[in-house]
Protein backbone atom coordinates (compact mmCIF):
# COMPACT_ATOMS: atom_id res chain seq x y z
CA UNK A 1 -16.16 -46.03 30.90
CA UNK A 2 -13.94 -43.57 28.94
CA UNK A 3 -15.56 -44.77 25.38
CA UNK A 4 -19.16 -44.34 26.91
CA UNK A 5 -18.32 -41.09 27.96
CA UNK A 6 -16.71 -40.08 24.74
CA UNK A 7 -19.44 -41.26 23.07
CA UNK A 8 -21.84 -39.04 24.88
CA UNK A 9 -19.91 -36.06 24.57
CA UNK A 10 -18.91 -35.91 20.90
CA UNK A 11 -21.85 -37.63 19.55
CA UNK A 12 -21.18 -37.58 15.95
CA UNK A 13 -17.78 -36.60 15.79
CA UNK A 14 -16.61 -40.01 17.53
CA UNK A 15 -17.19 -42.96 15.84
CA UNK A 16 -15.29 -46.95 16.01
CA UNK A 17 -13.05 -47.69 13.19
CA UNK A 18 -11.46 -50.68 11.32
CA UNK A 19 -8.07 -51.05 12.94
CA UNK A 20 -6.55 -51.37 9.12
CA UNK A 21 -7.62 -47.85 8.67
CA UNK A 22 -6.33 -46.53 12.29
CA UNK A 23 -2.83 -46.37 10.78
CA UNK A 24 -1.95 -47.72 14.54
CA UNK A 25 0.49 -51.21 14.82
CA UNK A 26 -2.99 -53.00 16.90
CA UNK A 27 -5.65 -55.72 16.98
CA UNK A 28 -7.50 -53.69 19.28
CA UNK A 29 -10.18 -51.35 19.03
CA UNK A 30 -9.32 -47.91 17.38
CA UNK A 31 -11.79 -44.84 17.35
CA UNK A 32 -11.74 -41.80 15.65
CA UNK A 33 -12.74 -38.04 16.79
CA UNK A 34 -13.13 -35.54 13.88
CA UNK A 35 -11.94 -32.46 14.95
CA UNK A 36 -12.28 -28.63 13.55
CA UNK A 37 -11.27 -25.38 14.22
CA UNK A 38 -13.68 -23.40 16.80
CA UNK A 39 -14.22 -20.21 17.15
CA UNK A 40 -14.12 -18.74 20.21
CA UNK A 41 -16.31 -15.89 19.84
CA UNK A 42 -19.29 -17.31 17.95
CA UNK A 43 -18.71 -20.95 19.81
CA UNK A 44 -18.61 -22.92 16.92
CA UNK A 45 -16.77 -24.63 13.87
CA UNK A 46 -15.64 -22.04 11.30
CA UNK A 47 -15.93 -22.70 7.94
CA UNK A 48 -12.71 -22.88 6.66
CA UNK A 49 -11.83 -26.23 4.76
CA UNK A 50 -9.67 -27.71 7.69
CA UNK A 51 -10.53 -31.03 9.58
CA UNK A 52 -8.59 -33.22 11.76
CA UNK A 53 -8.99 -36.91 12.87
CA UNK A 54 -7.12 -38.15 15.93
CA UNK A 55 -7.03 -41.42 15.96
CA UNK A 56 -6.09 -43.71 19.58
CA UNK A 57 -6.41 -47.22 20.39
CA UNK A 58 -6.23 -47.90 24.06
CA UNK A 59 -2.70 -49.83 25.30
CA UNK A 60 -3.23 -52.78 28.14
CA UNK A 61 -1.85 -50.91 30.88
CA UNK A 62 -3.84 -47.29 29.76
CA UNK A 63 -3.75 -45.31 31.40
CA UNK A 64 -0.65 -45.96 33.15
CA UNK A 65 0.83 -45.90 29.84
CA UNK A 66 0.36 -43.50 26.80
CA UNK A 67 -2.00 -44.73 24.27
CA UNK A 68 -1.71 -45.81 20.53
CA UNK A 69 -2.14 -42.28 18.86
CA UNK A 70 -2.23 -40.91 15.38
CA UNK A 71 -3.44 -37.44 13.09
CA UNK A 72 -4.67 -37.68 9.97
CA UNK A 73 -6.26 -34.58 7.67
CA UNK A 74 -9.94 -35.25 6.51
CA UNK A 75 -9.14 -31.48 4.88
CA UNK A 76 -6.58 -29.04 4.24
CA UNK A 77 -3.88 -29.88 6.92
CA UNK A 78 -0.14 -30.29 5.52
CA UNK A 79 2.11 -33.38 6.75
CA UNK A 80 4.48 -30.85 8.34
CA UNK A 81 1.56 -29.81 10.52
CA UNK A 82 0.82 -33.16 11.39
CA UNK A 83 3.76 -34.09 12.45
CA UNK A 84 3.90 -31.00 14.47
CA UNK A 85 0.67 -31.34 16.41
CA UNK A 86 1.30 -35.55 16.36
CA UNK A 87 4.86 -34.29 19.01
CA UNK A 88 2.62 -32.14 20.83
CA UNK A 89 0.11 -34.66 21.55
CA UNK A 90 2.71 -37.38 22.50
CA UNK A 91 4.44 -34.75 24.73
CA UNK A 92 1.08 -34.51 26.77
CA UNK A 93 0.38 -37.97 26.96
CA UNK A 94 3.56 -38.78 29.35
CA UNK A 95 2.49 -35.92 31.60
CA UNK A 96 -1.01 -37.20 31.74
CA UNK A 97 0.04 -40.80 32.90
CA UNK A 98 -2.21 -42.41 35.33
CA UNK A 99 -5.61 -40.72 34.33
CA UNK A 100 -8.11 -40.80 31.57
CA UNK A 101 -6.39 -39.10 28.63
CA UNK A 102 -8.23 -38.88 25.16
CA UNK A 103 -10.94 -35.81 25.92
CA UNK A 104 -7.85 -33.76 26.97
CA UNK A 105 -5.79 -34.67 24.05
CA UNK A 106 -8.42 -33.98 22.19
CA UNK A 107 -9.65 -30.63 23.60
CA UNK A 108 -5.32 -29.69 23.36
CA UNK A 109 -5.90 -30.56 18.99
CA UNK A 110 -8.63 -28.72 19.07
CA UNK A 111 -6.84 -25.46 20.47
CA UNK A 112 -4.21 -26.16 18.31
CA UNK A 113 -6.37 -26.04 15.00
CA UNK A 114 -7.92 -22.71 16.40
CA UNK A 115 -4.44 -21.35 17.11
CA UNK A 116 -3.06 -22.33 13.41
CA UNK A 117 -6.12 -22.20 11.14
CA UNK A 118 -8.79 -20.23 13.27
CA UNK A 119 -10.12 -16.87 11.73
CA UNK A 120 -8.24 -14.22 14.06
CA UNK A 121 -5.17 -16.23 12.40
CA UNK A 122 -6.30 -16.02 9.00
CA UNK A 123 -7.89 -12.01 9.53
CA UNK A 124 -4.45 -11.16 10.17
CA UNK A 125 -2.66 -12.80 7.06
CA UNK A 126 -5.23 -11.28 5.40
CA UNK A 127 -4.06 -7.85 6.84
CA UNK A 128 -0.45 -8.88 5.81
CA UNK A 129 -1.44 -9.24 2.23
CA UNK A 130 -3.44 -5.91 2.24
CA UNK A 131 -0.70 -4.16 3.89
CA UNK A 132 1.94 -5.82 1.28
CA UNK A 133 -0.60 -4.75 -2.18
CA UNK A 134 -0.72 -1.11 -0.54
CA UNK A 135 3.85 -0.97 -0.32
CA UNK A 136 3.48 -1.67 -3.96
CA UNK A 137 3.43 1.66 -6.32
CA UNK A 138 2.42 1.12 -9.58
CA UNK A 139 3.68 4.00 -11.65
CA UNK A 140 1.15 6.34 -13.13
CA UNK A 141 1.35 8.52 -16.44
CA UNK A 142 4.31 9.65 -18.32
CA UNK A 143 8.39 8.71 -16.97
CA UNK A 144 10.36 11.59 -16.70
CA UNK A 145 12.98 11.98 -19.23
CA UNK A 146 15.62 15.14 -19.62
CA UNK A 147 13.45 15.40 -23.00
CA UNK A 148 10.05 15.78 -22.06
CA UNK A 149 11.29 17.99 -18.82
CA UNK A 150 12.81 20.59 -21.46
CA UNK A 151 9.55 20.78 -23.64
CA UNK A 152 7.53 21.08 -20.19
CA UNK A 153 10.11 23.51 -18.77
CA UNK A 154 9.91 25.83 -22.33
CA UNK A 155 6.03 25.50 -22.23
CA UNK A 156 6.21 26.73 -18.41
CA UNK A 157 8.36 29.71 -18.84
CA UNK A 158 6.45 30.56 -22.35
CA UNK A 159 2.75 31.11 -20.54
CA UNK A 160 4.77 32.77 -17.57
CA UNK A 161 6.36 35.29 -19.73
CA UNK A 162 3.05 36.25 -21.53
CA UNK A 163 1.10 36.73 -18.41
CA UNK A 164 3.84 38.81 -16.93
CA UNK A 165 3.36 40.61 -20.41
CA UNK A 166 -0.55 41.09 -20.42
CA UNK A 167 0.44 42.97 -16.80
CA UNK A 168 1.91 45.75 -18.80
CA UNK A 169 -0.17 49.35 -19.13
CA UNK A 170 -0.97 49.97 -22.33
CA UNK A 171 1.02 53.56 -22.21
CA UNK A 172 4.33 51.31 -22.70
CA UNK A 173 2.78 49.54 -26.16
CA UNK A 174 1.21 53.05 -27.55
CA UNK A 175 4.94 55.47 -26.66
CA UNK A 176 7.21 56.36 -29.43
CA UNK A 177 9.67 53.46 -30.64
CA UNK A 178 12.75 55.82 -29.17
CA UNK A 179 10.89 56.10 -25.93
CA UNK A 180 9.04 52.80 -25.87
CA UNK A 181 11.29 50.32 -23.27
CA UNK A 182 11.62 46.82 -23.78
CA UNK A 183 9.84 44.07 -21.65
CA UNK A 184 13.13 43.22 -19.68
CA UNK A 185 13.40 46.99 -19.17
CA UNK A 186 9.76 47.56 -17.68
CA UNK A 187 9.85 44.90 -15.77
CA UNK A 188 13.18 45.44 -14.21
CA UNK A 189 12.28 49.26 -13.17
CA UNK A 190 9.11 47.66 -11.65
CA UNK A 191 11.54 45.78 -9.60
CA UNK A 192 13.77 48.46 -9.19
CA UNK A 193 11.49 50.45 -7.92
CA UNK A 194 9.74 48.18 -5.60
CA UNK A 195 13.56 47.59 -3.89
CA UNK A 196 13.34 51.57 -3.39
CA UNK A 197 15.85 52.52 -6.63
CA UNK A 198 15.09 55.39 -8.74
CA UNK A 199 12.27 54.96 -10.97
CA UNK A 200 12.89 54.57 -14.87
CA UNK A 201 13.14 58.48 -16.84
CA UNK A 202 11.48 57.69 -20.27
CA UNK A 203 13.09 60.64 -21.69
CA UNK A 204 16.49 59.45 -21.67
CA UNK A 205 18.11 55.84 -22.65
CA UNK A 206 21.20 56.98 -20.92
CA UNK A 207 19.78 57.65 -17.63
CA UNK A 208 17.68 54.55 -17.66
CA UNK A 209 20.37 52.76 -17.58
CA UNK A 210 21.99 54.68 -14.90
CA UNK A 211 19.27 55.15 -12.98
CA UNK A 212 18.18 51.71 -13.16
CA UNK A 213 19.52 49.29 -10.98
CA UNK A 214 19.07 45.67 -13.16
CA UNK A 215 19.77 42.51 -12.04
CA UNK A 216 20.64 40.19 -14.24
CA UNK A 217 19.79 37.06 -12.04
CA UNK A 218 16.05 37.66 -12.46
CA UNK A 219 15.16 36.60 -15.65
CA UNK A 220 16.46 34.52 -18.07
CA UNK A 221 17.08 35.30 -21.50
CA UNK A 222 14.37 33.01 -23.18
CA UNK A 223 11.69 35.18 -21.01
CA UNK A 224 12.89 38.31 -22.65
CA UNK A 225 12.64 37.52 -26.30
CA UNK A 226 9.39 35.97 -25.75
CA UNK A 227 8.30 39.05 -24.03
CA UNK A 228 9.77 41.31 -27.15
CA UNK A 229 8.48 39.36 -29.50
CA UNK A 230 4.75 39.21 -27.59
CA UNK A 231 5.01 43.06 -27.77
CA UNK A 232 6.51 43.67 -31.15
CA UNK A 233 2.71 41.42 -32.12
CA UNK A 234 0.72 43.61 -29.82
CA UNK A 235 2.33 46.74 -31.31
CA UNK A 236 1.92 45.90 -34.98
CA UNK A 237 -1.81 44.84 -33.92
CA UNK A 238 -2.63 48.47 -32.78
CA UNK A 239 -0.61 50.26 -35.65
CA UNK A 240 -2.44 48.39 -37.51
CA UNK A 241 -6.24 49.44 -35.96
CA UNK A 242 -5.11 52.68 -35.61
CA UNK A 243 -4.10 53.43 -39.18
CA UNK A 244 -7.55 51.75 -40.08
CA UNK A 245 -9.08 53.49 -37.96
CA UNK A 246 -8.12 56.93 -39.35
């Protein structure tokens, strides 16, 4: 009765086989069910390339004694898996002693296949890949060096120094060369002033620097020769217009 209603259940996933195929140590008759994964959520097989075929041969005293069984992969199942699921399904036999077996065994292969190759299982290795590419930085552009910092560093400070120069009124390019104060020296009275020091006296060198409170921290010497040399340019440059100009 267990065969008929096998039969009528799987339909075309149960079928008789040739006892030298079954892999089983039997003269009796052996019968295969072709098993996939399923898929809970759309209730039926998924597509991925795995199928299973338990095998069983009823024993003389079935069911009061575990049947012949054996797992074979039509597609994509390793031996260690087999052997795996082959212990399960020999585990559950001795606790189903005494009753019709098969349909449970093979509803317990089924879950199995779901649990191991169904597509929640293979979403998240999936996700585990993903998540593994995006840890991986591939560097971008040009490495760091102390060279290449340097030239980057001397670019940096030469465009900061001429903007800081084009900030300057024009009254401190157009005074008289004894009067005229240096870029370092403008800027620092700026400072000076902004702190609440005395301003700078154009009249007098000496008091400039005594009235003048400098601090040496705030600029760097590169900074002040480019901003000397920017205005020595933009000096000659209006000498130059002026004289033509006359």
């Amino acid at each position: 009765m267990e065969i008929e209603a096998l039969e009528a259940i799987l339909m075309e996933d149960f079928r008789e086989i040739d006892c030298s195929e079954s892999g089983l140590s039997t003269s009796k008759r052996c019968f295969q069910i072709s098993l996939s994964p399923q898929d809970d959520e759309a209730d039926e097989a998924t597509t991925l390339p795995v199928q299973l075929a338990l095998i069983f041969s009823h024993t003389d005293n079935y069911p009061d004694e575990p049947p012949l069984l054996n797992v074979r992969s039509l597609r994509g199942i390793q031996t260690e898996d087999l052997k795996v699921l082959k212990e399960k399904l020999e585990q559950e036999t001795t606790e189903n002693l005494g009753m019709a077996m098969i349909y449970t065994l093979a509803t317990s292969a089924k879950e199995w296949l779901s649990e191991r190759f169904g597509q929640g299982n293979l979403d998240e290795n999936n996700e585990e890949e993903e998540t593994e590419k995006d840890d991986i930085i591939i560097p971008h552009g040009e490495p760091v060096t102390v060279d290449t910092f340097l030239a980057w560093r001397e670019r940096f400070e030469a465009e900061l120094a001429l903007e800081r120069a084009k900030l300057m009124p024009e009254s401190a390019l157009t005074a008289p060369k004894e009067k005229k104060l240096t870029g370092r020296l403008w800027f620092e009275s700026g400072r000076a002033v902004a702190k609440g020091a005395a301003p700078v006296n154009e009249e007098s060198d000496d008091e400039d620097d005594e009235d003048v409170d400098f601090d040496d921290e705030d600029f760097e010497d590169d900074e002040e020769d480019m901003l000397e040399h920017y205005l020595a340019e933009k000096s000659d440059s209006s000498s130059h217009s002026s004289r033509r100009a006359n």
